[in-house]
C-alpha atoms as a PDB file:
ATOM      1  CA  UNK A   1       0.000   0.000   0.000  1.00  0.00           C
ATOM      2  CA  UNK A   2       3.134   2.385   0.782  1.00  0.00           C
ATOM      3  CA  UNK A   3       4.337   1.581  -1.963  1.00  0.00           C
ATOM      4  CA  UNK A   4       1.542   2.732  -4.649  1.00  0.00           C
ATOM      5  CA  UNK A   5       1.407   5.666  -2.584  1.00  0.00           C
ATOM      6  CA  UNK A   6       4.810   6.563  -3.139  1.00  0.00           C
ATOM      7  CA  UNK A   7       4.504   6.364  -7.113  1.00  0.00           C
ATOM      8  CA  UNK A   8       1.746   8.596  -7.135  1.00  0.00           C
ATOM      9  CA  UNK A   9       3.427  11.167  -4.726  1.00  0.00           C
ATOM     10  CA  UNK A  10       6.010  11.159  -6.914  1.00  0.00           C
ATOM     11  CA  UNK A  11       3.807  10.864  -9.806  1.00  0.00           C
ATOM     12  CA  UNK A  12       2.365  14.713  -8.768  1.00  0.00           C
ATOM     13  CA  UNK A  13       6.506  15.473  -8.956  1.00  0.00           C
ATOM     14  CA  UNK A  14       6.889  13.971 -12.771  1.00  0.00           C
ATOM     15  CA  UNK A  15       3.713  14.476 -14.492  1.00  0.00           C
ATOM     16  CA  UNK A  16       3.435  17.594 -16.489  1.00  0.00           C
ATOM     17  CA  UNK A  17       0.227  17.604 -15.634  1.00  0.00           C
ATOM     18  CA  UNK A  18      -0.598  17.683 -11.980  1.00  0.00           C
ATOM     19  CA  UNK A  19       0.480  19.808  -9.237  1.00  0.00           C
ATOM     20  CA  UNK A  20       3.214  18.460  -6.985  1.00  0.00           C
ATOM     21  CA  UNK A  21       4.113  21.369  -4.846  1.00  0.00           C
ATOM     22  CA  UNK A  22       1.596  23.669  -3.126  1.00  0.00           C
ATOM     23  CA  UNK A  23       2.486  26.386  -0.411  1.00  0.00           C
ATOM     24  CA  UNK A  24      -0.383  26.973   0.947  1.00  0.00           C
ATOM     25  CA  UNK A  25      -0.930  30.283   3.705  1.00  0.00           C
ATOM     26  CA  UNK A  26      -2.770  29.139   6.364  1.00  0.00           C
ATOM     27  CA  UNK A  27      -2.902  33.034   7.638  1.00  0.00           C
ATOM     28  CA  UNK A  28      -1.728  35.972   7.231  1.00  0.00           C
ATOM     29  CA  UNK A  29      -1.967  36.956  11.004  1.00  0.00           C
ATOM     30  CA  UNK A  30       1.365  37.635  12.590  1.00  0.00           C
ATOM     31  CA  UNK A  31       2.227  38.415  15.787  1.00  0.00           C
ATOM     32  CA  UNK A  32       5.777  40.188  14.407  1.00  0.00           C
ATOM     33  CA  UNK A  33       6.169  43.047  11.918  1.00  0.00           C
ATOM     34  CA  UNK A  34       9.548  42.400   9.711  1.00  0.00           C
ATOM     35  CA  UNK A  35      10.498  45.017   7.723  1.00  0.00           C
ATOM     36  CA  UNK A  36      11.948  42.514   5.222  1.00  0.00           C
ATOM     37  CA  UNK A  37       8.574  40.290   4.522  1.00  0.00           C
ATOM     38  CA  UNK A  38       7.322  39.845   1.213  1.00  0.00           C
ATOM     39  CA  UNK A  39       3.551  39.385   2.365  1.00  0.00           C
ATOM     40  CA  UNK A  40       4.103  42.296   4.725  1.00  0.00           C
ATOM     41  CA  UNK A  41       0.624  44.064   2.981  1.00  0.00           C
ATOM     42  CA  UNK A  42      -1.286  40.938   3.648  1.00  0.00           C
ATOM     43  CA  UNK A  43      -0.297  40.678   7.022  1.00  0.00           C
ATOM     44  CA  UNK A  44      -1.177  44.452   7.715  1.00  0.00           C
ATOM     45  CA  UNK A  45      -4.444  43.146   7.065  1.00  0.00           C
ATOM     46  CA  UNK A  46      -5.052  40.183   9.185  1.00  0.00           C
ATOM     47  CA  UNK A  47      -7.724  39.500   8.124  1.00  0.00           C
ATOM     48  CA  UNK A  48      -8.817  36.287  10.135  1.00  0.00           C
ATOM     49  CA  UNK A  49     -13.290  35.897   9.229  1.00  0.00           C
ATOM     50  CA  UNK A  50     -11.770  35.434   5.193  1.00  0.00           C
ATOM     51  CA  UNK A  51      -9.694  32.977   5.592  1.00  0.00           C
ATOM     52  CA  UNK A  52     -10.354  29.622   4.218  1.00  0.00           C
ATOM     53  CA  UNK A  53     -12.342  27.488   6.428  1.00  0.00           C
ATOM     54  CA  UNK A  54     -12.052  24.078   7.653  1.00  0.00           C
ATOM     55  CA  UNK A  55     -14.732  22.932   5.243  1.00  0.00           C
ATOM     56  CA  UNK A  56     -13.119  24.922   2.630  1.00  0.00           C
ATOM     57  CA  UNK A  57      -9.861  23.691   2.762  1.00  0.00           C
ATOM     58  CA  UNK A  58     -11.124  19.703   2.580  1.00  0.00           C
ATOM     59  CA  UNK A  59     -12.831  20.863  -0.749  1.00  0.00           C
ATOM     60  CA  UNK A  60      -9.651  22.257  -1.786  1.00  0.00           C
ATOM     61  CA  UNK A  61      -7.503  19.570  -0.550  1.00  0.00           C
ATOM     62  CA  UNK A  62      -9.805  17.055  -2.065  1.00  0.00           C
ATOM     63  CA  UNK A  63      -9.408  18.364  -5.708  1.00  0.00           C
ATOM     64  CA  UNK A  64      -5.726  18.450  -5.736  1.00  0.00           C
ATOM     65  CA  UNK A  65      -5.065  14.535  -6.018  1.00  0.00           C
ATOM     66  CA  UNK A  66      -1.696  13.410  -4.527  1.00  0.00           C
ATOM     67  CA  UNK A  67       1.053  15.793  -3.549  1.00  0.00           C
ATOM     68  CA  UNK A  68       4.836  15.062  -2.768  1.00  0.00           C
ATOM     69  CA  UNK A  69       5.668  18.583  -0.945  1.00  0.00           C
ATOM     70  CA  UNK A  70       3.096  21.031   1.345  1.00  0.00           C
ATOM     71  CA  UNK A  71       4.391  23.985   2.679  1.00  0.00           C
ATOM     72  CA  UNK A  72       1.756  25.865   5.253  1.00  0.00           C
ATOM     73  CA  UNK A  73       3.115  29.028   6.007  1.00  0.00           C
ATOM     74  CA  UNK A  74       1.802  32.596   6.569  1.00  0.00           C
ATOM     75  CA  UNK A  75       1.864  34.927   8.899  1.00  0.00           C
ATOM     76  CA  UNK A  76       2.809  32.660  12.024  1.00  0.00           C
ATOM     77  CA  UNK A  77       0.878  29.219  10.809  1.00  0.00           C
ATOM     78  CA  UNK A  78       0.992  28.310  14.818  1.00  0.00           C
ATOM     79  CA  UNK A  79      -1.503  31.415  15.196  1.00  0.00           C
ATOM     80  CA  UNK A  80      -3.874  29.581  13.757  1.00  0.00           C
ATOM     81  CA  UNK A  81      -5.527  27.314  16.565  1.00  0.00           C
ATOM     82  CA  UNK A  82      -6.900  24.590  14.647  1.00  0.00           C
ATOM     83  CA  UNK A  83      -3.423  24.353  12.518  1.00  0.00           C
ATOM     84  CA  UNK A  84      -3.823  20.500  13.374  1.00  0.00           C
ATOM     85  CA  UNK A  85      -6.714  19.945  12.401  1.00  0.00           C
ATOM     86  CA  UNK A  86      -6.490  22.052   8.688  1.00  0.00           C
ATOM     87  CA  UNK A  87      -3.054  19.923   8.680  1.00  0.00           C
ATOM     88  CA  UNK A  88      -4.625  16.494   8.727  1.00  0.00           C
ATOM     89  CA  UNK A  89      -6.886  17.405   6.135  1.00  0.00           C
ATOM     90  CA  UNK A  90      -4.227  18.120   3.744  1.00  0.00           C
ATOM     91  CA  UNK A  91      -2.365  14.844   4.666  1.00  0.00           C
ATOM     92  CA  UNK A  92      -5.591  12.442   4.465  1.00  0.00           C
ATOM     93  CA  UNK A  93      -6.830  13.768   1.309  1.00  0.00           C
ATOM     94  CA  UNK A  94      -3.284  14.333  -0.487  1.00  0.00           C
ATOM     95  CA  UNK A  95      -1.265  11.941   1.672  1.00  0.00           C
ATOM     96  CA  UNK A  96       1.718  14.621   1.032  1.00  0.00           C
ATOM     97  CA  UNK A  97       4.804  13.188   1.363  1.00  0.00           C
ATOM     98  CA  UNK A  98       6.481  16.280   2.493  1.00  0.00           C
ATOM     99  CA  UNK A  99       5.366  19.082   5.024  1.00  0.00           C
ATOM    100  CA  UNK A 100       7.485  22.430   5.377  1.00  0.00           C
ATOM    101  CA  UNK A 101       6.489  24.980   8.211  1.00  0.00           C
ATOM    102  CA  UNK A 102       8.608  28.287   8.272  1.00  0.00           C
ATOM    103  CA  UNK A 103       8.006  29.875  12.177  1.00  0.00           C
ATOM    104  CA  UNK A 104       8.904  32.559  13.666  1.00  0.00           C
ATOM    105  CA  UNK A 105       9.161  29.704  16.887  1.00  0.00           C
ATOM    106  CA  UNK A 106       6.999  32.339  19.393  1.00  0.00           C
ATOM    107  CA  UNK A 107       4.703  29.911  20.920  1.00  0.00           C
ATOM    108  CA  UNK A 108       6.711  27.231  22.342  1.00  0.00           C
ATOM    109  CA  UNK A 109       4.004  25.481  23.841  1.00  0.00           C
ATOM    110  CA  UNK A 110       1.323  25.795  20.582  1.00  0.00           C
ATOM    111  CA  UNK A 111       4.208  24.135  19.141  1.00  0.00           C
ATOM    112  CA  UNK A 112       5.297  21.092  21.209  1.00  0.00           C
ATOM    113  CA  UNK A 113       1.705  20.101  21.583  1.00  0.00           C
ATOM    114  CA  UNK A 114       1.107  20.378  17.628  1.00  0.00           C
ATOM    115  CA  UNK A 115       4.022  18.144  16.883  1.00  0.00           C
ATOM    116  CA  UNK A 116       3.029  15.488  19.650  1.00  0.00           C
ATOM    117  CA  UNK A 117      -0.341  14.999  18.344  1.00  0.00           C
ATOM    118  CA  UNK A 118       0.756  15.035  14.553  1.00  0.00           C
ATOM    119  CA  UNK A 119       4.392  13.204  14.472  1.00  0.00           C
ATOM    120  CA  UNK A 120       2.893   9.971  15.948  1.00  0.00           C
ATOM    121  CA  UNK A 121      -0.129   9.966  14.052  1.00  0.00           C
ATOM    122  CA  UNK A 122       0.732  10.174  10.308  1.00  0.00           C
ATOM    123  CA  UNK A 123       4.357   8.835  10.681  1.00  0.00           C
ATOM    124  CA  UNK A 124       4.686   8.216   6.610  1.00  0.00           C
ATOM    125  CA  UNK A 125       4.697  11.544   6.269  1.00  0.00           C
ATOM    126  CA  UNK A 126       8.265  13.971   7.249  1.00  0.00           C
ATOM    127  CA  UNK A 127       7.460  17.140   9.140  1.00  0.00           C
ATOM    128  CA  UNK A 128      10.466  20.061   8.218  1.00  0.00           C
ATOM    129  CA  UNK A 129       9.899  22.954  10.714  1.00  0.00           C
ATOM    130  CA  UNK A 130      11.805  26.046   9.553  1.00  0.00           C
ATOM    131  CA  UNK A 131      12.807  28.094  12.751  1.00  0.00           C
ATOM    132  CA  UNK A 132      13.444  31.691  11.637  1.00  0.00           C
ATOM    133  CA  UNK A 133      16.920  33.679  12.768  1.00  0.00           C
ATOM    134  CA  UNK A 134      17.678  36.310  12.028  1.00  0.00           C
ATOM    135  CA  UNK A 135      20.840  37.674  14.122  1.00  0.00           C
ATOM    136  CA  UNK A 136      22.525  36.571  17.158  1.00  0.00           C
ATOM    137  CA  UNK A 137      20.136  37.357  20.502  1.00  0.00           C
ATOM    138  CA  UNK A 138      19.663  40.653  20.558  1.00  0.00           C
ATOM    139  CA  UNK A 139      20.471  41.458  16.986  1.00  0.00           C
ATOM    140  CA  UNK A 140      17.850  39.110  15.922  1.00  0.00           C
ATOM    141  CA  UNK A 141      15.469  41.001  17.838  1.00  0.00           C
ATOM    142  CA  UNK A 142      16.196  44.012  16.472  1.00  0.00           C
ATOM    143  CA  UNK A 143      15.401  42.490  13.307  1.00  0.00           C
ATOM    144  CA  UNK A 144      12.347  40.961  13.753  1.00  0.00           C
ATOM    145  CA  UNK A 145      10.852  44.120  15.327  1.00  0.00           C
ATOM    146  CA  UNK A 146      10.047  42.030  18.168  1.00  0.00           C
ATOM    147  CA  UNK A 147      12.248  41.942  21.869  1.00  0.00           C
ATOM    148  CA  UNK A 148      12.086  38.553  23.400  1.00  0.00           C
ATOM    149  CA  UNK A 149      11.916  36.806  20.294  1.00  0.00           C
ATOM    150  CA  UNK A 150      15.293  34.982  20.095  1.00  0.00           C
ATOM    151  CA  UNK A 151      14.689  34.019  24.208  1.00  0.00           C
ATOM    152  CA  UNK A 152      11.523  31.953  22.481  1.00  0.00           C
ATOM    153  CA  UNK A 153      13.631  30.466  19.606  1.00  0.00           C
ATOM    154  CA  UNK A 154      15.990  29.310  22.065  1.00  0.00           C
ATOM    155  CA  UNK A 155      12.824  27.727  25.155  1.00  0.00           C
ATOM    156  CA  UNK A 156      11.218  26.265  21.699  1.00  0.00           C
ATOM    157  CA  UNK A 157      14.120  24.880  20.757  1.00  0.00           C
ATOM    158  CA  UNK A 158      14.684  22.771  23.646  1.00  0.00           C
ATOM    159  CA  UNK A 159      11.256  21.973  24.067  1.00  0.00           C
ATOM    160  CA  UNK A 160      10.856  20.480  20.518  1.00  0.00           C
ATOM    161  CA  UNK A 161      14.653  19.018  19.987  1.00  0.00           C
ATOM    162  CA  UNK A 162      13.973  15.680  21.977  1.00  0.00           C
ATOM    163  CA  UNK A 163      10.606  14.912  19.395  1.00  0.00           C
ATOM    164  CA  UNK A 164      13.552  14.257  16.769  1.00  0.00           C
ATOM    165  CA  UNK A 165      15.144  10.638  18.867  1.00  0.00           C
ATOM    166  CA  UNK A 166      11.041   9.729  19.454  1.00  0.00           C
ATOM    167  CA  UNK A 167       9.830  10.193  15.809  1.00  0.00           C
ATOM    168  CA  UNK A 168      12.038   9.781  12.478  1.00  0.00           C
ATOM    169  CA  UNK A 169       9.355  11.863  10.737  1.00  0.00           C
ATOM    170  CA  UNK A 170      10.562  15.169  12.093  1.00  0.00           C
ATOM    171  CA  UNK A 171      13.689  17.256  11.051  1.00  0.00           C
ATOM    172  CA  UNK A 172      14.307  20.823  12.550  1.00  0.00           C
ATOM    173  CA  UNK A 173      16.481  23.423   9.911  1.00  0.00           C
ATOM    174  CA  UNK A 174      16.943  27.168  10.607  1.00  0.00           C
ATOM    175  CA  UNK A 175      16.570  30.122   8.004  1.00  0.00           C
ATOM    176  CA  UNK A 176      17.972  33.334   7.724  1.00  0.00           C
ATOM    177  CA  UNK A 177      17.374  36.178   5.592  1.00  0.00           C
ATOM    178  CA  UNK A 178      20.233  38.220   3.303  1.00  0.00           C
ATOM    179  CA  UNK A 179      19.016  41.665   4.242  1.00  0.00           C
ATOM    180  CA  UNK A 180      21.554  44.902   4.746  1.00  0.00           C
ATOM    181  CA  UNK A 181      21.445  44.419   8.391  1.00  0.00           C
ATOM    182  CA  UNK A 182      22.580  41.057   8.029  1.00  0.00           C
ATOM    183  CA  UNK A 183      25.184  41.701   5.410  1.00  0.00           C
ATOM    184  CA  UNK A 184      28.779  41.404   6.627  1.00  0.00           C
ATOM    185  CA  UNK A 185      27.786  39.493   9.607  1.00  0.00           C
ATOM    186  CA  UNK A 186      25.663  36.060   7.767  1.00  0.00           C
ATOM    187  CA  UNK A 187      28.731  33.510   8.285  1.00  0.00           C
ATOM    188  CA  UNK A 188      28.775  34.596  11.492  1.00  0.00           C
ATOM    189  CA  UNK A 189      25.199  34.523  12.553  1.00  0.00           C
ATOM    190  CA  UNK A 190      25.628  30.856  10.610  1.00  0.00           C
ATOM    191  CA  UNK A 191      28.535  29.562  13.071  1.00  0.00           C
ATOM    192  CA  UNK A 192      26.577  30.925  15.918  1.00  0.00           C
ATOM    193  CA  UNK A 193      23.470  28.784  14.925  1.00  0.00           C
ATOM    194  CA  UNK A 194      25.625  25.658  13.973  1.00  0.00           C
ATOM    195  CA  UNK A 195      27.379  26.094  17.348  1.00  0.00           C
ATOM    196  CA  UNK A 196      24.397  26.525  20.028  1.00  0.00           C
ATOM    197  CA  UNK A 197      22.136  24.704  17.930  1.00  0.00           C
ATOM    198  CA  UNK A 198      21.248  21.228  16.418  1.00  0.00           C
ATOM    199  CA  UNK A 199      19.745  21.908  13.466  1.00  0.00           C
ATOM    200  CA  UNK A 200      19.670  19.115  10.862  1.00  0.00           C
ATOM    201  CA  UNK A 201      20.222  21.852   8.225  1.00  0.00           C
ATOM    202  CA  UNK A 202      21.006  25.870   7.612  1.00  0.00           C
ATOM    203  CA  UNK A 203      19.135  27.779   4.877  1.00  0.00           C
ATOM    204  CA  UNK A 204      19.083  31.115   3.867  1.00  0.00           C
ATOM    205  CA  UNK A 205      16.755  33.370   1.995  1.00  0.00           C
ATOM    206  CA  UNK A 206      17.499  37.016   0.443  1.00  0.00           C
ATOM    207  CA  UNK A 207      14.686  39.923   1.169  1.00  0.00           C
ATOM    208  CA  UNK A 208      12.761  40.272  -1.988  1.00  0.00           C
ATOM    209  CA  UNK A 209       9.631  40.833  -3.797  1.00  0.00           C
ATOM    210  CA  UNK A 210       7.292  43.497  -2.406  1.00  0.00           C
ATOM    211  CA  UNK A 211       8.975  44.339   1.385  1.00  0.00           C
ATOM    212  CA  UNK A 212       7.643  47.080   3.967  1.00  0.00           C
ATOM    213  CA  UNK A 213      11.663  48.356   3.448  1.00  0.00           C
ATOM    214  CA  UNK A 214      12.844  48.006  -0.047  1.00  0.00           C
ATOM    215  CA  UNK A 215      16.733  49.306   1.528  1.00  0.00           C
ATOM    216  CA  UNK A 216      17.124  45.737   3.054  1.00  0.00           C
ATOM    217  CA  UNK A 217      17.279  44.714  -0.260  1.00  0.00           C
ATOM    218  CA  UNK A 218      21.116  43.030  -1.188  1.00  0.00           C
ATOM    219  CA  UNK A 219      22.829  41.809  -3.934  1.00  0.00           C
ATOM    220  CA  UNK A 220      25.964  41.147  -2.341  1.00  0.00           C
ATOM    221  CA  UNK A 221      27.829  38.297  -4.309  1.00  0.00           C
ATOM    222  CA  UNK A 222      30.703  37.630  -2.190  1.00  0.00           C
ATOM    223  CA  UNK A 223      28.406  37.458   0.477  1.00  0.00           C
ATOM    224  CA  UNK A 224      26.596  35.221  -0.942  1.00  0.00           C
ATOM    225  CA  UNK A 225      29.062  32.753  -1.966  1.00  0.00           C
ATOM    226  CA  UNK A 226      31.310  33.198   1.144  1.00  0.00           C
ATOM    227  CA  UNK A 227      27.859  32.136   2.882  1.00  0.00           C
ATOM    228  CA  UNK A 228      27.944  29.042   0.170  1.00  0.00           C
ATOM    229  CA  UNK A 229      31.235  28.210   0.772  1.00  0.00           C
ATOM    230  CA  UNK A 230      30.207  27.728   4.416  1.00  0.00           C
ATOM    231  CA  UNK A 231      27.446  25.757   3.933  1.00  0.00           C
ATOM    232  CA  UNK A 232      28.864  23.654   2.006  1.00  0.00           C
ATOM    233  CA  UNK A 233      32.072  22.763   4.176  1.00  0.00           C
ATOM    234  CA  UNK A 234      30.000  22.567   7.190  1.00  0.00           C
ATOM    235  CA  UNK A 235      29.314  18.828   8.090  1.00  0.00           C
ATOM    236  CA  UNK A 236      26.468  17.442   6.595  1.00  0.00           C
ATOM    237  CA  UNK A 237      24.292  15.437   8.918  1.00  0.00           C
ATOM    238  CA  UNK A 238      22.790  12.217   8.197  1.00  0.00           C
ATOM    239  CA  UNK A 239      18.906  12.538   7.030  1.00  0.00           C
ATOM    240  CA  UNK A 240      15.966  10.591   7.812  1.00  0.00           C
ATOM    241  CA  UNK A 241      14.153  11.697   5.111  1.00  0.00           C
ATOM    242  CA  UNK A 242      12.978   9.240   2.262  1.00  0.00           C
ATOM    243  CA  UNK A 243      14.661   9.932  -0.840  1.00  0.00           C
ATOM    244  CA  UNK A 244      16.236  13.093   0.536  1.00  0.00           C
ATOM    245  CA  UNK A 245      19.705  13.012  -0.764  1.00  0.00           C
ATOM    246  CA  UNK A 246      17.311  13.262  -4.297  1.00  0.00           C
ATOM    247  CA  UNK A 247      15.801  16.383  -2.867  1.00  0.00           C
ATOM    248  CA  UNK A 248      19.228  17.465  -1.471  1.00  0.00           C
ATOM    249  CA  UNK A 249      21.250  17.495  -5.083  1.00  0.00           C
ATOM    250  CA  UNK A 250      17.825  19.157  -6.702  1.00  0.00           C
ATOM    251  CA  UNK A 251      18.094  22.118  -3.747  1.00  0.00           C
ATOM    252  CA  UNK A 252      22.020  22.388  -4.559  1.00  0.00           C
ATOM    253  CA  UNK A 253      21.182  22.683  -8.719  1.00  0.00           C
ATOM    254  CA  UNK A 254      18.616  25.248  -7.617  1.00  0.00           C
ATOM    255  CA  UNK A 255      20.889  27.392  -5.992  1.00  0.00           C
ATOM    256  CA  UNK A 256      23.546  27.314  -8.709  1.00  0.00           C
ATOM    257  CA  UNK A 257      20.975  28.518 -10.843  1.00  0.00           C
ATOM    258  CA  UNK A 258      19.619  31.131  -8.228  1.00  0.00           C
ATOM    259  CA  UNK A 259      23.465  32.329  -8.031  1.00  0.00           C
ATOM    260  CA  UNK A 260      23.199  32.477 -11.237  1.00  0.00           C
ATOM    261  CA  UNK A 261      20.544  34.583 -12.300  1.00  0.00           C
ATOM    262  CA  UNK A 262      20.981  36.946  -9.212  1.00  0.00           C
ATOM    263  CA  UNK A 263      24.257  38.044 -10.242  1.00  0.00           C
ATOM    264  CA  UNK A 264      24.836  37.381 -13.803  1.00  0.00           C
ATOM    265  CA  UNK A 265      20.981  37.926 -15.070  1.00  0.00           C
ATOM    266  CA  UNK A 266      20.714  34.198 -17.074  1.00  0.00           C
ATOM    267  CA  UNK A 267      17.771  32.774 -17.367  1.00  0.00           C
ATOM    268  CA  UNK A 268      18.804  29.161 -16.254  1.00  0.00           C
ATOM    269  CA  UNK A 269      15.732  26.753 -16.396  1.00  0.00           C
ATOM    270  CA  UNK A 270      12.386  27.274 -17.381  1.00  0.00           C
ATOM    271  CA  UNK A 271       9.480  28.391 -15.057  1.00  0.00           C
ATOM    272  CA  UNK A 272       7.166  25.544 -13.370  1.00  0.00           C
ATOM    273  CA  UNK A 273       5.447  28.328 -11.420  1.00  0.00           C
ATOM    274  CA  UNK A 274       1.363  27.576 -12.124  1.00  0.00           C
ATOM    275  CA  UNK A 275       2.276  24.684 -13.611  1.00  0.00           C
ATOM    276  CA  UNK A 276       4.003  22.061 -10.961  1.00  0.00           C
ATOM    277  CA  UNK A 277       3.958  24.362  -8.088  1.00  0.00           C
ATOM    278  CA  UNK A 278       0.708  27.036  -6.800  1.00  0.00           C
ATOM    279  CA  UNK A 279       0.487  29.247  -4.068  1.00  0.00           C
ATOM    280  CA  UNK A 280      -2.829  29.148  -2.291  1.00  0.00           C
ATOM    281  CA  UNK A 281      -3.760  32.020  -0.331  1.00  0.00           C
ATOM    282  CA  UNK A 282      -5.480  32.252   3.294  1.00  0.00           C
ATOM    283  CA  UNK A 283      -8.452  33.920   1.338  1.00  0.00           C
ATOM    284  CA  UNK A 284      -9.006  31.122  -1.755  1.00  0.00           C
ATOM    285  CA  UNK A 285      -6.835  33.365  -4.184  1.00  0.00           C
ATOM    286  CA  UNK A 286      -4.480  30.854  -6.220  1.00  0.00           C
ATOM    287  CA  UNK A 287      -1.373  32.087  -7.718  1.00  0.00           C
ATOM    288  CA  UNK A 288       1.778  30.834  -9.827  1.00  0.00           C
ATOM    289  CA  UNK A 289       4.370  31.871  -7.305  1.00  0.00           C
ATOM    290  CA  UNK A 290       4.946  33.730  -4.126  1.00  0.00           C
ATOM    291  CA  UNK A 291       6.875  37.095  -5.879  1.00  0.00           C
ATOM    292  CA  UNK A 292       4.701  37.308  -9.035  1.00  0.00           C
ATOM    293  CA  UNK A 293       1.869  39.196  -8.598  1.00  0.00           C
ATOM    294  CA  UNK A 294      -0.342  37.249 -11.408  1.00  0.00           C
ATOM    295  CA  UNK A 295      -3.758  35.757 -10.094  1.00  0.00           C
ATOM    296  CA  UNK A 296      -4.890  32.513 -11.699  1.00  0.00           C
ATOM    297  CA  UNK A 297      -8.272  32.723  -9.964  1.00  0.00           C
ATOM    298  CA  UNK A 298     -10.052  32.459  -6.752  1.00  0.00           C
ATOM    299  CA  UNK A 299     -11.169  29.041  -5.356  1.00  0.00           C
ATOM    300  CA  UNK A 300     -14.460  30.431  -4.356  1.00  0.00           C
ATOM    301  CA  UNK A 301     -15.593  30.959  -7.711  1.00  0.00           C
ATOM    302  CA  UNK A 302     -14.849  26.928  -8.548  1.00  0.00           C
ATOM    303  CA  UNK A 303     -16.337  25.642  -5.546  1.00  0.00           C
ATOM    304  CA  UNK A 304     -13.260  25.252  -4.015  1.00  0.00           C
ATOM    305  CA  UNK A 305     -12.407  22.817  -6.799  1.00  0.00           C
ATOM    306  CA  UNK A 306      -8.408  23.824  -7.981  1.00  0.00           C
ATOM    307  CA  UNK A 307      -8.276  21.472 -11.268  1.00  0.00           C
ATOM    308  CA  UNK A 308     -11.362  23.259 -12.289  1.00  0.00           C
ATOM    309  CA  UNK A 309      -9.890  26.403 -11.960  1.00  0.00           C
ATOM    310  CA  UNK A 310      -6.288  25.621 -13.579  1.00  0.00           C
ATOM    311  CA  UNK A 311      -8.338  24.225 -16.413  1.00  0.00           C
ATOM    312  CA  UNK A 312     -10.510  27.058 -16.712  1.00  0.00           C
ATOM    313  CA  UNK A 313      -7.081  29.468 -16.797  1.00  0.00           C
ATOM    314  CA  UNK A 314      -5.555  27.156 -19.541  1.00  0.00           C
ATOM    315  CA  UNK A 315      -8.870  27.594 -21.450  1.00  0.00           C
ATOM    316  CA  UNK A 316      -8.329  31.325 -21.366  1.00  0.00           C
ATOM    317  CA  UNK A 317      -4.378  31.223 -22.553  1.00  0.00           C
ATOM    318  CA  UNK A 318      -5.444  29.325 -25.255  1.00  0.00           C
ATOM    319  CA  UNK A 319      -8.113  31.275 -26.814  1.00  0.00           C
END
């Protein structure tokens, strides 16, 4: 039975024709204010009686078929109080192989008590949570807009880094964001996480699209690949991911290519935005990618039914 459901998960990867990837904001309530966030206009307007309900989303969810990657994000996704509950919708009607949850990691508790109830439950399917940093203590702070907020990365943290020898479904990475503050100080901040942490991995994002402050906005390339360099050398740990080494050499081609057409303006590979991958707003609105600012359609005007409305936006490209 596994096994069938693996070739269609990875079915919704291959297939021309069906989405594989869906990020999918659960809200756009947040309890911080970062100058350097794309959705920062969305957030402004928290705007929690339109968001998809739970009825809603199992309409949604049902249409989409099998999916190999999810990522809920938002706003802070743990805002949302019945984030379990919208989350096992998405894994019983897609059985998604994948989850990825970005947090800001300011509700410890909300936290600890999601992952207990989920990790055991739907073990076949790998939970990535994606703490946020963005500086050492109190420069991460500063950053985030928010005091206290790296004394919370740190309590949820401990609280959640025991889950990982109880369930081999669960892996716990750390992000930071390429902004002018952060410039001249990112392998640093990225030795200081690798030293008083245990992540399983280190990522970082550059500000862009649409942000509150378009002057955190960097293109520095030796940065950048200094940052790379770093990564790189820095020991790899061992994954307990199916198939991740796959997804591990397919992240490492697409940041060649990001490096690529950041600093030398080539188009490297062709776009799968609204194709493979969709973005699915807290309100129903579907588009191709996060930064573009292109609607396909909203959901509510296909009773909630996503196929339909890809269809009907293929209809009008062709006529």
């Amino acid at each position: 039975m596994e096994t069938k459901q693996l070739i269609k998960n990875f079915n919704a990867f291959l297939n021309p024709k069906q989405i594989g990837y869906i990020i999918f904001y659960v809200t756009n309530r947040c309890n911080f204010r970062c100058k350097f966030c794309f959705y920062y206009a969305e957030i402004e307007k928290g705007r929690k009686p339109e968001e998809l309900t739970l009825e809603e989303i199992d309409k949604t969810s049902k249409s989409v078929g099998s999916l190999l990657q999810l990522s809920l994000t938002g706003g802070e996704p743990f805002i949302r109080k019945d984030f379990d509950k919208l989350t096992e919708i998405w894994i019983k009607n897609t059985k998604v192989k994948y989850i990825t949850i970005p947090t800001n990691a300011s509700m410890p508790d909300r936290m600890l008590r999601y992952l207990e109830y989920i990790l055991p439950k739907y073990r076949n399917t790998y939970f990535r949570i994606a703490f946020s940093i963005d500086g050492i203590q109190d420069e991460h702070d500063v950053n985030r807009s928010m005091p206290g907020s790296f004394k919370k990365i740190e309590k949820s943290f401990e609280l959640i880094n025991p889950l990982r020898k109880k369930y081999n479904n669960l892996v716990l990475d750390s992000n930071t964001v390429l902004t002018s503050n952060t410039q001249g100080k990112i392998v640093e901040i990225l030795k200081y996480i690798d030293d008083h942490f245990d992540f399983d991995n280190l990522t970082v994002t550059y500000a862009r699209g649409d942000i509150k402050d378009p002057e955190l906005k960097t293109k520095a390339e030796k940065e950048y690949r200094a940052m790379n360099d770093f990564l790189n050398k820095r020991q790899r740990k061992k994954e307990k991911r199916f198939l991740y080494p796959l997804y591990r050499g397919v992240r490492d081609v697409a940041w060649n290519n990001l490096m690529k057409t950041v600093f030398e303006d080539k188009f490297v590979t062709p776009c799968v935005a609204g194709k493979k991958l969709v973005v699915i707003s807290e309100t129903g609105i579907v588009k191709p990618c996060e930064i573009l600012n292109d609607e396909i359609g909203n959901l509510k005007d296909f009773n909630f039914d996503i196929q339909k409305l890809m269809k009907s936006d293929q209809q009008k490209k062709n006529s």
